[in-house]
PDB file of N, CA and C in Angstrom:
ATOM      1  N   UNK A   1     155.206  55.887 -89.665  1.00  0.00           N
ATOM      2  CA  UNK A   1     154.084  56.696 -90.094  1.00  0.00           C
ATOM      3  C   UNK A   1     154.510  57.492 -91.330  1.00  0.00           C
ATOM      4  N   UNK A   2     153.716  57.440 -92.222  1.00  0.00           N
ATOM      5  CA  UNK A   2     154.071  57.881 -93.476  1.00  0.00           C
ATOM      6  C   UNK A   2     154.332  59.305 -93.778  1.00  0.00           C
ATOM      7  N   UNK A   3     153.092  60.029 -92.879  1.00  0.00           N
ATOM      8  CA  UNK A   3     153.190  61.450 -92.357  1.00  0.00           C
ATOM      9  C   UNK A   3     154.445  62.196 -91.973  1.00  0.00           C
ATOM     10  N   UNK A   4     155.022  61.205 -90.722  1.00  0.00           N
ATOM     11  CA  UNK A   4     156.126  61.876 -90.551  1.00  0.00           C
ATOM     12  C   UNK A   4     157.107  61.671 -91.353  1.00  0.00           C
ATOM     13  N   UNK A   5     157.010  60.834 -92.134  1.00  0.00           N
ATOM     14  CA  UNK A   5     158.630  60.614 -93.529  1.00  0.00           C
ATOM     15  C   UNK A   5     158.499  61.773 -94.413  1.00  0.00           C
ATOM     16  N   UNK A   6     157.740  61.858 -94.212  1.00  0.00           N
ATOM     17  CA  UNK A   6     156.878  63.438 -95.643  1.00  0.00           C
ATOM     18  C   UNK A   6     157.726  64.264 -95.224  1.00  0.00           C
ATOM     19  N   UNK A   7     158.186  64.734 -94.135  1.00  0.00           N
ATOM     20  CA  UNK A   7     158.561  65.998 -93.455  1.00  0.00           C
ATOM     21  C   UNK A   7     157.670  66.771 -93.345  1.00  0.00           C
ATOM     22  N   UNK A   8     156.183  67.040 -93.864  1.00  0.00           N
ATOM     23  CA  UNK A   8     155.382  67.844 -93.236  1.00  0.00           C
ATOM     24  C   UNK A   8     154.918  67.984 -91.962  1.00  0.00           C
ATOM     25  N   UNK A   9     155.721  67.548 -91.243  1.00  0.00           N
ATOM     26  CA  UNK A   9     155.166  67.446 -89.588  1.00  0.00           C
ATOM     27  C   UNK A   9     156.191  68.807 -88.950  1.00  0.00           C
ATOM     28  N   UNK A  10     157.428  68.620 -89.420  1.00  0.00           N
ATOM     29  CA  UNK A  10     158.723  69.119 -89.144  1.00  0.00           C
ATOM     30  C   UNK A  10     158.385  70.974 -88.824  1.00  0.00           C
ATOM     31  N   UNK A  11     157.737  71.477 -89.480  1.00  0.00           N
ATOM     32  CA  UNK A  11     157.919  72.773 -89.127  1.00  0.00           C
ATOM     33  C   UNK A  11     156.792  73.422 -87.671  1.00  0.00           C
ATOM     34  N   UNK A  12     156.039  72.017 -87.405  1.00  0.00           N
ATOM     35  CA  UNK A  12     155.108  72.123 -86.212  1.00  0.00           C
ATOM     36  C   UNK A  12     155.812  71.989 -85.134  1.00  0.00           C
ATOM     37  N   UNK A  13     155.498  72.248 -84.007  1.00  0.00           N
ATOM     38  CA  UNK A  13     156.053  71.763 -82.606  1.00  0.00           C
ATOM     39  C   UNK A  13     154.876  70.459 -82.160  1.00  0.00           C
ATOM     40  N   UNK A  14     155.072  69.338 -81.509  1.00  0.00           N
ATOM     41  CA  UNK A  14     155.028  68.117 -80.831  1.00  0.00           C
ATOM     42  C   UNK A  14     154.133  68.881 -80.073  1.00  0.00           C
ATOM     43  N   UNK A  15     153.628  69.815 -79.471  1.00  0.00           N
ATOM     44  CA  UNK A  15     152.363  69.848 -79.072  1.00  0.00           C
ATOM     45  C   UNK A  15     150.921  70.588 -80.098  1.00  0.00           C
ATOM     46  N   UNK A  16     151.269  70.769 -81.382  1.00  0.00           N
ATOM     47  CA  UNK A  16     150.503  71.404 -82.138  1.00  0.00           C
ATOM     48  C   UNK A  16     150.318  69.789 -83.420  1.00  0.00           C
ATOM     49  N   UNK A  17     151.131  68.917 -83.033  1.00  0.00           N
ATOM     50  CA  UNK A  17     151.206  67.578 -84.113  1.00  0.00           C
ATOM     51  C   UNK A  17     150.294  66.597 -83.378  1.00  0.00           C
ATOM     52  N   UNK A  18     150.629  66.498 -81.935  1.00  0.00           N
ATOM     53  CA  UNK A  18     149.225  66.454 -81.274  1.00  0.00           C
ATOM     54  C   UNK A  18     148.313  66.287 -81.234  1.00  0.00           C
ATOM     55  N   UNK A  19     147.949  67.704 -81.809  1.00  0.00           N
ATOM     56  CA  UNK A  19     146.063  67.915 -81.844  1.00  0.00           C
ATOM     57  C   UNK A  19     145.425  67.604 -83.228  1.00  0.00           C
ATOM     58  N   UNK A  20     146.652  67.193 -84.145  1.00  0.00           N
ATOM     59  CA  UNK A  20     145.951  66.912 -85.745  1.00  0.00           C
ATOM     60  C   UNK A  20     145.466  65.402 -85.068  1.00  0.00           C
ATOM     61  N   UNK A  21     144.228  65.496 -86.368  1.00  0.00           N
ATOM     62  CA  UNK A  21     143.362  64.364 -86.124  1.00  0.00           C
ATOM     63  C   UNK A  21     144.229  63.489 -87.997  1.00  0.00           C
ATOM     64  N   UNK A  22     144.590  62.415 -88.049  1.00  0.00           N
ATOM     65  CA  UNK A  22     144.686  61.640 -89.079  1.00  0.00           C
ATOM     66  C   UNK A  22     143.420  60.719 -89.991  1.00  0.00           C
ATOM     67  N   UNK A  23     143.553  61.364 -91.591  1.00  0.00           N
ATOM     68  CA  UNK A  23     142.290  60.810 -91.719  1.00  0.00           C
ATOM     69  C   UNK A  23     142.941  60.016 -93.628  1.00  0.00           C
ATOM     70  N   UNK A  24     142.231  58.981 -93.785  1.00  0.00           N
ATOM     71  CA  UNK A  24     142.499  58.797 -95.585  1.00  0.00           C
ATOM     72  C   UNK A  24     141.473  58.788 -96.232  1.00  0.00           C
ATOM     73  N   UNK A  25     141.327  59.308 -97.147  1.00  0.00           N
ATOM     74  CA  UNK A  25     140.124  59.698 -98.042  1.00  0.00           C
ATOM     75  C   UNK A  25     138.610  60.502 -96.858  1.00  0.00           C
ATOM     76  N   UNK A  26     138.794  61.193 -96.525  1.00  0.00           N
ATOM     77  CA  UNK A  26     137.927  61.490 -95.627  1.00  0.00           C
ATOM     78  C   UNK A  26     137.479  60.702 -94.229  1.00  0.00           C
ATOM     79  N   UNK A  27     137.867  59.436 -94.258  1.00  0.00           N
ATOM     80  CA  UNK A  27     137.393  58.765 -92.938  1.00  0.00           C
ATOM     81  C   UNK A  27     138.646  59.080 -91.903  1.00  0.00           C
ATOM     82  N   UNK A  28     138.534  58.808 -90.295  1.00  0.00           N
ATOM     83  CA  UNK A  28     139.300  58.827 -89.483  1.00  0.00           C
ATOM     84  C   UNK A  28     140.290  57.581 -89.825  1.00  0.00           C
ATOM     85  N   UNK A  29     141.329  58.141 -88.933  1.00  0.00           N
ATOM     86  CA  UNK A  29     142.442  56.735 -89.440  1.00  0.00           C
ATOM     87  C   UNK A  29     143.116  56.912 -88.359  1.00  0.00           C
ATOM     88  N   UNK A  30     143.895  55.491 -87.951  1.00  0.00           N
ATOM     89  CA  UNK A  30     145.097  55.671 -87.040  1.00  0.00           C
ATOM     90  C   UNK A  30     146.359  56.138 -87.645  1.00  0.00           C
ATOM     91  N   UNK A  31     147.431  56.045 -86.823  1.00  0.00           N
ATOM     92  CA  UNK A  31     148.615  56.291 -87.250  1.00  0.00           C
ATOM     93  C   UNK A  31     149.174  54.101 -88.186  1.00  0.00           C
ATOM     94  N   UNK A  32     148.452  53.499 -87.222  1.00  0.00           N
ATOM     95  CA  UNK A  32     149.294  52.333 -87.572  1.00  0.00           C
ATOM     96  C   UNK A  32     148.174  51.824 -88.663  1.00  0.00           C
ATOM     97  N   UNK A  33     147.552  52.279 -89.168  1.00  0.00           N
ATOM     98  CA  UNK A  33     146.727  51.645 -90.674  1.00  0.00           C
ATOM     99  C   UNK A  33     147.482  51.584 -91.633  1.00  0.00           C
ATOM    100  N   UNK A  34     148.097  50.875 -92.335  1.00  0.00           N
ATOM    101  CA  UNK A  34     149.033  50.385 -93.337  1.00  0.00           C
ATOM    102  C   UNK A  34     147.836  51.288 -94.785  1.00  0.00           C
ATOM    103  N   UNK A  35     148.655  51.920 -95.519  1.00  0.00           N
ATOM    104  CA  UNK A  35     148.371  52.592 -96.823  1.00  0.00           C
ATOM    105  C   UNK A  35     148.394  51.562 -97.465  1.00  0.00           C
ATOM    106  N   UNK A  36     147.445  52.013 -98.877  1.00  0.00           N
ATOM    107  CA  UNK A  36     147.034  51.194-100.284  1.00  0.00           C
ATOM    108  C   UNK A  36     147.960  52.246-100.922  1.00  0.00           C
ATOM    109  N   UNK A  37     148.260  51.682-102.216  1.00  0.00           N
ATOM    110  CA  UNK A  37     148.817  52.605-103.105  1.00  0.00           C
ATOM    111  C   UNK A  37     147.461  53.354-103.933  1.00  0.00           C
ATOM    112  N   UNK A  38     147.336  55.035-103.907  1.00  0.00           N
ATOM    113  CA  UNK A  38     147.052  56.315-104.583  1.00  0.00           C
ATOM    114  C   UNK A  38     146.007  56.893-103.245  1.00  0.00           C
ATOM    115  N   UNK A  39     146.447  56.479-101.475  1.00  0.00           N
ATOM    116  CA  UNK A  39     145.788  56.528-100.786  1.00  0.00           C
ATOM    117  C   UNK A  39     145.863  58.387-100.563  1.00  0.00           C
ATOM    118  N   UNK A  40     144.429  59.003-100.432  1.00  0.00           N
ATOM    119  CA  UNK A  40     144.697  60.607 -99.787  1.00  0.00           C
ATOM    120  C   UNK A  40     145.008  60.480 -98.257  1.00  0.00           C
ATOM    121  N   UNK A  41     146.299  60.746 -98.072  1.00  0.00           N
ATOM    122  CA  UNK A  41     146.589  60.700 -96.419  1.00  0.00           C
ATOM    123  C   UNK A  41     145.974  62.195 -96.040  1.00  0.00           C
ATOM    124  N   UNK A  42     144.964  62.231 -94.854  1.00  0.00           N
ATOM    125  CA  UNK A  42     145.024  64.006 -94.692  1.00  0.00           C
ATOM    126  C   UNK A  42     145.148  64.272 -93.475  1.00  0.00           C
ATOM    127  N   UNK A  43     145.357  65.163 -92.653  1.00  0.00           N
ATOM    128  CA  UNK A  43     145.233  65.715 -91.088  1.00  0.00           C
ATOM    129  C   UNK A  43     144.243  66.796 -91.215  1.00  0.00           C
ATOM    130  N   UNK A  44     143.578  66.697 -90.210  1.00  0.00           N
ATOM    131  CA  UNK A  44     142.384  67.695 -89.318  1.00  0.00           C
ATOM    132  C   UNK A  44     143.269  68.322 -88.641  1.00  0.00           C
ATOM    133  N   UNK A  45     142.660  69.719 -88.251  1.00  0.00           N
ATOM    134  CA  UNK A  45     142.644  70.595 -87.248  1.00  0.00           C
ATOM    135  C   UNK A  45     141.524  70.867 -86.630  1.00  0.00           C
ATOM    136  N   UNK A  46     141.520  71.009 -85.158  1.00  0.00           N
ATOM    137  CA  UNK A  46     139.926  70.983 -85.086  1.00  0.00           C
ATOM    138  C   UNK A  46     139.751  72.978 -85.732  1.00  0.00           C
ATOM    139  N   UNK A  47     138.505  73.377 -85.596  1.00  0.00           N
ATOM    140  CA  UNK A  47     138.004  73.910 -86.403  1.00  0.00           C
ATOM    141  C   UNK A  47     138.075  75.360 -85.143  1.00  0.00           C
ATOM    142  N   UNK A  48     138.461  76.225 -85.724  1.00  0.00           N
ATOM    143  CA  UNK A  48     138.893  77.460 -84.344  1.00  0.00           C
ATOM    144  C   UNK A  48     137.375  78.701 -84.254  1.00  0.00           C
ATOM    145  N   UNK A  49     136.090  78.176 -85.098  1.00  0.00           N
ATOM    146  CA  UNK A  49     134.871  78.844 -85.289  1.00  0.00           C
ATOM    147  C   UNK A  49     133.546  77.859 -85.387  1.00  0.00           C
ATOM    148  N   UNK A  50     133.216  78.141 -84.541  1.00  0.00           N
ATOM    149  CA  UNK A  50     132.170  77.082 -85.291  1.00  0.00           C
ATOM    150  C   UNK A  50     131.357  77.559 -86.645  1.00  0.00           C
ATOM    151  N   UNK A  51     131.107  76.987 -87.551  1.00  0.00           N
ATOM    152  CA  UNK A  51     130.477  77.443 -88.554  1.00  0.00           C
ATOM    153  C   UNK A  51     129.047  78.175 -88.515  1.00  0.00           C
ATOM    154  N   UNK A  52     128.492  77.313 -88.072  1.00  0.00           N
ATOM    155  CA  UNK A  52     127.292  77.645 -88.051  1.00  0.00           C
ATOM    156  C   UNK A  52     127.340  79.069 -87.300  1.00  0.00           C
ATOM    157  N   UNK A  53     128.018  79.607 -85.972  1.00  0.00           N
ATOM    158  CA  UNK A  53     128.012  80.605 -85.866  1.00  0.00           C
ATOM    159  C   UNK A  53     128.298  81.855 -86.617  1.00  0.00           C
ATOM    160  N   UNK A  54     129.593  81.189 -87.130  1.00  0.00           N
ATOM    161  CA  UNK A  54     130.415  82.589 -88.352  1.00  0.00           C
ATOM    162  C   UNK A  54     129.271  82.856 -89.429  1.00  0.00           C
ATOM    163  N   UNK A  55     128.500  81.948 -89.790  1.00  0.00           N
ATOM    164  CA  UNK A  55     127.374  81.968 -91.123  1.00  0.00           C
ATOM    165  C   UNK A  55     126.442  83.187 -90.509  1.00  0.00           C
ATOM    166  N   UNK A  56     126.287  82.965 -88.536  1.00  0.00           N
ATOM    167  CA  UNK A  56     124.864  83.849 -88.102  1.00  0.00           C
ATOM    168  C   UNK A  56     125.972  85.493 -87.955  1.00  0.00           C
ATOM    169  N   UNK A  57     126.965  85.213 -87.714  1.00  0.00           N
ATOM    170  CA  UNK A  57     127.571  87.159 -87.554  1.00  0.00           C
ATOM    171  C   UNK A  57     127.801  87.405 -88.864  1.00  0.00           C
ATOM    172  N   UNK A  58     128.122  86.373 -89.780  1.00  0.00           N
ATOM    173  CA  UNK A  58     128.291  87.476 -91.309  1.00  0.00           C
ATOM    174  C   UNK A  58     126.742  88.062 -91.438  1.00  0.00           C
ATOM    175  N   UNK A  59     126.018  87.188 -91.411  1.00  0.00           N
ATOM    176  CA  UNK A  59     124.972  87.546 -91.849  1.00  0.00           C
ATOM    177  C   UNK A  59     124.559  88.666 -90.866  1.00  0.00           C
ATOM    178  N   UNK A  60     124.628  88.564 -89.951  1.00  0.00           N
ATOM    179  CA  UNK A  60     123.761  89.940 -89.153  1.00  0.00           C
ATOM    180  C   UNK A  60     124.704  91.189 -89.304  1.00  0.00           C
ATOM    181  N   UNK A  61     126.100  90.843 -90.104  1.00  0.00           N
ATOM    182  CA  UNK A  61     127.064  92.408 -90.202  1.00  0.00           C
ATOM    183  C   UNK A  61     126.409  92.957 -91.573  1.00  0.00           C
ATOM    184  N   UNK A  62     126.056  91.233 -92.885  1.00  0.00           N
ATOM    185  CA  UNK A  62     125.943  91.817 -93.736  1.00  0.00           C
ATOM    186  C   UNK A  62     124.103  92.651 -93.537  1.00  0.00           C
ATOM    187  N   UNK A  63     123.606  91.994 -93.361  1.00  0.00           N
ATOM    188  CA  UNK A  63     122.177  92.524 -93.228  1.00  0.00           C
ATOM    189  C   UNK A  63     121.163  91.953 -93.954  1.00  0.00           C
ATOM    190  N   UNK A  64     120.423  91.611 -93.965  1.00  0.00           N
ATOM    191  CA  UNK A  64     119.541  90.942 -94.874  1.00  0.00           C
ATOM    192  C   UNK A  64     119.053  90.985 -96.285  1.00  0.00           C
ATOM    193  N   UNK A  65     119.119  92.269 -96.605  1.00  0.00           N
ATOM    194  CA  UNK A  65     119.305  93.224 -97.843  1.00  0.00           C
ATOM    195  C   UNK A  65     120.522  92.411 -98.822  1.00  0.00           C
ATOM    196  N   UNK A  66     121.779  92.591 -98.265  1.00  0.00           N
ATOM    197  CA  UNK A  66     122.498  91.793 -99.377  1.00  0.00           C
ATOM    198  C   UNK A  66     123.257  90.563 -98.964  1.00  0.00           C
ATOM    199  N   UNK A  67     122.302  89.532 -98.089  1.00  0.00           N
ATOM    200  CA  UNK A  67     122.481  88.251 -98.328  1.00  0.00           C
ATOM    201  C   UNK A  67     121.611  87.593 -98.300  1.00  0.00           C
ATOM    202  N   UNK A  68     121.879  86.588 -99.111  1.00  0.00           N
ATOM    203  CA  UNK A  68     120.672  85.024 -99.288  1.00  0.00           C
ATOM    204  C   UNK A  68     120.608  85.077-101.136  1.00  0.00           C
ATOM    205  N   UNK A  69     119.451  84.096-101.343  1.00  0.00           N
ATOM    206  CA  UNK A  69     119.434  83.709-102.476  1.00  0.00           C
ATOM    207  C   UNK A  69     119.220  84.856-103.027  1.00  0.00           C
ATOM    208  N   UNK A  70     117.902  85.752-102.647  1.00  0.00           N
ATOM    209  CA  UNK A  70     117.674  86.385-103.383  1.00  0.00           C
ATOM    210  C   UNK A  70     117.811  88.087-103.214  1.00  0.00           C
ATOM    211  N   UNK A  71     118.702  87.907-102.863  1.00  0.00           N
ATOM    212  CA  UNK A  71     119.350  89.562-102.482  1.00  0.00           C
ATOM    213  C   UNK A  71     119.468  90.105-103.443  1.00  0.00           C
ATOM    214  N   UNK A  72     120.014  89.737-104.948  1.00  0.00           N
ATOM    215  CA  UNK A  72     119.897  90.572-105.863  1.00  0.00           C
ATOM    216  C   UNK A  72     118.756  90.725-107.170  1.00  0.00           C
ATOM    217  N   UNK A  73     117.824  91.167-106.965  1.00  0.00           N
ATOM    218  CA  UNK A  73     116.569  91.172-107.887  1.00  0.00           C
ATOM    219  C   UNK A  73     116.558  92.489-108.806  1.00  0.00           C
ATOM    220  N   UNK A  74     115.688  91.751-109.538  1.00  0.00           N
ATOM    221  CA  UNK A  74     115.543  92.679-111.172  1.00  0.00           C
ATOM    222  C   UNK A  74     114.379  93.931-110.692  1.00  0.00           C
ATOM    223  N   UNK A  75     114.952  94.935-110.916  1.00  0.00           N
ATOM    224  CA  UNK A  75     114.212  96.174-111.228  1.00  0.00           C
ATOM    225  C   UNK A  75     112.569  95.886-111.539  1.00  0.00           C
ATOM    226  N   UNK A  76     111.229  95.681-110.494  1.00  0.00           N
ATOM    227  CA  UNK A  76     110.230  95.776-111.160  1.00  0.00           C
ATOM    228  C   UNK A  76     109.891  94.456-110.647  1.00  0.00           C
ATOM    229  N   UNK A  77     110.694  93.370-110.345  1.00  0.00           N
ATOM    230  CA  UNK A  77     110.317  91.952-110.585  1.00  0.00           C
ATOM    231  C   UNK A  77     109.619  91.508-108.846  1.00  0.00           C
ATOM    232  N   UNK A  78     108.697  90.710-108.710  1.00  0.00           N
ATOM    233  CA  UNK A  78     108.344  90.270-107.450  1.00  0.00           C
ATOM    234  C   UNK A  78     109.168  89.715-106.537  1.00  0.00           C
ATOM    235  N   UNK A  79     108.982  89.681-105.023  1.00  0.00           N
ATOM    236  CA  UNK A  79     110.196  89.325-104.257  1.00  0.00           C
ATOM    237  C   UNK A  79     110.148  87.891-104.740  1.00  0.00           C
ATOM    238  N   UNK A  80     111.469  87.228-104.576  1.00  0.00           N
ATOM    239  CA  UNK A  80     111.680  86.065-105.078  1.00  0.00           C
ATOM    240  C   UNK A  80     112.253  85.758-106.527  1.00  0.00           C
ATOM    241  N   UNK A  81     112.081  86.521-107.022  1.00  0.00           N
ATOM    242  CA  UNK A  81     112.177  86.533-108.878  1.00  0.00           C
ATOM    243  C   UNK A  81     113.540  87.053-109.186  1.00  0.00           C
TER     244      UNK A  81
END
């Protein structure tokens, strides 16, 4: 595995190397898929937030006032503008 020749595996522990997901150019991949030459090898982590949630508490810490498109408007100008 090409991964582990890198030595970037080395400073993880065998149960945190584990849980990476292996992927090249964005698609899933095994460990035994033979590389092309200028291939992006990458690893996943799964994701420790879901997004969509973190998007709904920023927003309800920030307040509605200063987030979204149009949170910052011109002096005078109609909402939206």
């Amino acid at each position: 595995m090409a991964v582990r020749q890198s030595g970037l595996l080395e400073p993880l522990e065998e149960s945190e190397i584990e849980q990476l997901t292996l992927g090249i150019w964005g698609q899933k991949a095994n460990s035994q898929q033979p590389l092309r030459p200028h291939d992006r090898v990458e690893l996943y982590r799964a994701l420790q937030v879901d997004p969509k949630v973190a998007r709904r508490e920023r927003f309800a810490k920030q307040g509605a006032k200063s987030a979204g498109l149009f949170a910052k408007r011109r002096a005078g100008s109609k909402a939206g503008y």
